[in-house]
Protein backbone atom coordinates (compact mmCIF):
# COMPACT_ATOMS: atom_id res chain seq x y z
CA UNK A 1 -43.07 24.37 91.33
CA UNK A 2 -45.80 27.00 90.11
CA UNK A 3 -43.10 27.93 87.84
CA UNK A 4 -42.29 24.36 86.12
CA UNK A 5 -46.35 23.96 85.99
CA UNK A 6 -47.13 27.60 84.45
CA UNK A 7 -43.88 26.51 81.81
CA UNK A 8 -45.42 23.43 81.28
CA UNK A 9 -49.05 24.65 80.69
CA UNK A 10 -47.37 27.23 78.41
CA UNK A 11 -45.87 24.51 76.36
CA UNK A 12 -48.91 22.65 75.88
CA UNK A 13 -50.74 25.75 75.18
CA UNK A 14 -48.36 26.21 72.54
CA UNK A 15 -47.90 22.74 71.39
CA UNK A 16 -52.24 22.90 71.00
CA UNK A 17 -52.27 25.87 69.41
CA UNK A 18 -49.94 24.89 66.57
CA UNK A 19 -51.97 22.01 66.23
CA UNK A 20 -54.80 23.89 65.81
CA UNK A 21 -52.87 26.09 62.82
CA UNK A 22 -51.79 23.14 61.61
CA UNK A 23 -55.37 21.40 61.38
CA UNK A 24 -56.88 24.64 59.86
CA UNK A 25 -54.47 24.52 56.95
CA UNK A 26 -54.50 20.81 55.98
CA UNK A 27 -58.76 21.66 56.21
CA UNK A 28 -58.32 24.67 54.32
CA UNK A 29 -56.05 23.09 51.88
CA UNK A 30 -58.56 20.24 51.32
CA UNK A 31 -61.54 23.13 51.42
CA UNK A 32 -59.57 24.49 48.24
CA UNK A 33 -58.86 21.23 46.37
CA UNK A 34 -62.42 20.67 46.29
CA UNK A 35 -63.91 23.78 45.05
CA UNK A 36 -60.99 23.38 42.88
CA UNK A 37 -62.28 19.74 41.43
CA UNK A 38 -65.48 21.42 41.81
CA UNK A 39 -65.12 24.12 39.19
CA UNK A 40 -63.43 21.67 36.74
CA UNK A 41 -65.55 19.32 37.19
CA UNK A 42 -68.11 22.34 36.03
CA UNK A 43 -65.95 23.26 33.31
CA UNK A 44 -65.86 19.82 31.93
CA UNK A 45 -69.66 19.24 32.07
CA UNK A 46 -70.38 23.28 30.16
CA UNK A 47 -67.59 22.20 27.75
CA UNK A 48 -69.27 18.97 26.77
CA UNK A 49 -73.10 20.61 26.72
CA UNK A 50 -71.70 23.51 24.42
CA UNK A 51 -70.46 20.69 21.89
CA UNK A 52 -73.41 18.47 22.12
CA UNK A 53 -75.32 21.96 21.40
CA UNK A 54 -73.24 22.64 18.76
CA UNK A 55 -73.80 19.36 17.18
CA UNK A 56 -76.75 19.58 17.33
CA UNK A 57 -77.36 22.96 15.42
CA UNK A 58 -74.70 21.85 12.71
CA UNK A 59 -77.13 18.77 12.57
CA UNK A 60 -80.25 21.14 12.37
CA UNK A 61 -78.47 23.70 10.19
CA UNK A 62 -77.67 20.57 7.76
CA UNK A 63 -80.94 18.96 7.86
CA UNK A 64 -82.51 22.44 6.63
CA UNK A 65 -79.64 22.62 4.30
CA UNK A 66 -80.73 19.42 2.22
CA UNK A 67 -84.51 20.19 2.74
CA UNK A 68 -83.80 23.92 0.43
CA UNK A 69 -81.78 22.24 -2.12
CA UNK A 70 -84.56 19.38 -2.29
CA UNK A 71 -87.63 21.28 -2.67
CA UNK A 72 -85.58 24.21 -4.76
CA UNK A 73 -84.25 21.72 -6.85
CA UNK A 74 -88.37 20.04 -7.09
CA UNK A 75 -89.40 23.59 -8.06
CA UNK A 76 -86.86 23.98 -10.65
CA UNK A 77 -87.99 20.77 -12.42
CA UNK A 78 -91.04 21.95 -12.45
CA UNK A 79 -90.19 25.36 -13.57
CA UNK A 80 -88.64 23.47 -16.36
CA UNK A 81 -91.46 21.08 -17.06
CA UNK A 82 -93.62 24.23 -17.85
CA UNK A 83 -91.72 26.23 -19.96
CA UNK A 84 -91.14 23.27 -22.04
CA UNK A 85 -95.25 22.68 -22.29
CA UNK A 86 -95.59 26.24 -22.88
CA UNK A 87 -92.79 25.68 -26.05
CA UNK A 88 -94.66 22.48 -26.83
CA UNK A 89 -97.64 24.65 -26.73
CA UNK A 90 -96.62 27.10 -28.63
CA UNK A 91 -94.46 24.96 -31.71
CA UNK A 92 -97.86 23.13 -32.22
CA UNK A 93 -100.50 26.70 -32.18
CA UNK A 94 -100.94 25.87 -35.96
CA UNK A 95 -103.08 23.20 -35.23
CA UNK A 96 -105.48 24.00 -32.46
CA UNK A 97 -107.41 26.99 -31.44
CA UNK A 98 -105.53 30.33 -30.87
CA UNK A 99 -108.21 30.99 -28.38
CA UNK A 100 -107.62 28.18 -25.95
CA UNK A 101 -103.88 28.14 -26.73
CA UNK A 102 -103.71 31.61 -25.78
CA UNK A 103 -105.51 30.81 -22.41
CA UNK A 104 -103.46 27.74 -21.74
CA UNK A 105 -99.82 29.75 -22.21
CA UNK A 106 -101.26 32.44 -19.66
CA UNK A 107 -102.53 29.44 -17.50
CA UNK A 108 -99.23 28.11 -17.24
CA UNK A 109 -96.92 31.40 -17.25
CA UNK A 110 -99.34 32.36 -14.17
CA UNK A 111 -98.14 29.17 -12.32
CA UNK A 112 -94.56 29.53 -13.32
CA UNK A 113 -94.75 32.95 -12.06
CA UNK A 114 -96.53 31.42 -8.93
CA UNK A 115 -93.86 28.69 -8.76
CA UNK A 116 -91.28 31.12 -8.76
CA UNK A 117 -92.58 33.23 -6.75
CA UNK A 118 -93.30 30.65 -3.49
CA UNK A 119 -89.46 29.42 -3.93
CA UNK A 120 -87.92 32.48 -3.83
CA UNK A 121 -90.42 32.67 -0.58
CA UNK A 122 -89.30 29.67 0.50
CA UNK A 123 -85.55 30.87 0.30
CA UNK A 124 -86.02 33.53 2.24
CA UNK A 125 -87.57 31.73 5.16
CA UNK A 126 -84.77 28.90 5.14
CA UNK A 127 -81.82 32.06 4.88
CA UNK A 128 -84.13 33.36 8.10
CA UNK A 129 -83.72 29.76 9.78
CA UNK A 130 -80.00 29.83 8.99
CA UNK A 131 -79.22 33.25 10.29
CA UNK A 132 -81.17 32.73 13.81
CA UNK A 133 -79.34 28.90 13.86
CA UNK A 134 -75.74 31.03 13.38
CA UNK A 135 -77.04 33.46 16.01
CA UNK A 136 -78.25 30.74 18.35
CA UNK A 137 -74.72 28.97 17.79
CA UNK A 138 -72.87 32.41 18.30
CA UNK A 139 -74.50 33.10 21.59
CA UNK A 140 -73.84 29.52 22.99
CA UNK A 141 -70.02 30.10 22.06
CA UNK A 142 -68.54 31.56 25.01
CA UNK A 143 -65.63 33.23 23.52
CA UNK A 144 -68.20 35.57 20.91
CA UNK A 145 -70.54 36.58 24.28
């Protein structure tokens, strides 16, 4: 009778503890799927912040883009505009004073010069923008870091 009981006791022991295993791996399994969801769900949310970033610096990188070209292309008229008064000025030196012609053409060489001068300046700064823009861009990319 001890025997059949001490059998029996055995068999639920076993029966319990194969439960048990059986329990741990379905939580385990689940434990898994979720840090599993979890990490795409990561991926997902990096992937579609790193576009959104990159948007935005294309949109940045554009605006300064068309800002250049607009003020270049303002200093170039200008540029223009005085070197044809300084033509004007001197086709026409036959009839006014050499004096204050003279000091007129210098006047207006000096701000072409000037002119010049603050756009190639200007260039410069915007090339700066652009390179730290493509480095900021660069360093978001994952696959250049």
């Amino acid at each position: 009778d001890n025997d059949a009981a001490l059998a029996a006791l055995a068999e639920d022991h076993k029966s319990q503890l194969q439960e048990l295993n059986e329990l741990t791996k379905a939580n385990m399994d689940n434990m898994t799927k979720m840090h599993r969801q979890h990490a795409e769900d990561h991926e997902a949310r990096l992937s579609h912040l790193q576009s959104s970033h990159q948007e935005e610096i294309q949109g940045v990188k554009g605006h300064l883009q068309t800002e250049l070209e607009a003020k270049e292309q303002a200093y170039k008229t200008a540029i223009t505009a005085l070197e044809d008064k300084v033509k004007s000025l001197e086709a026409s030196s036959s009839s006014q004073d050499t004096q204050e012609l003279t000091t007129k053409v210098e006047s207006l060489t000096k701000e072409v010069v000037e002119l010049k001068a603050s756009n190639n300046t200007l260039k410069g700064e915007n090339d700066g923008l652009l390179k730290m823009l493509e480095n900021l861009q660069d360093s978001m990319n994952p696959t250049r870091a």
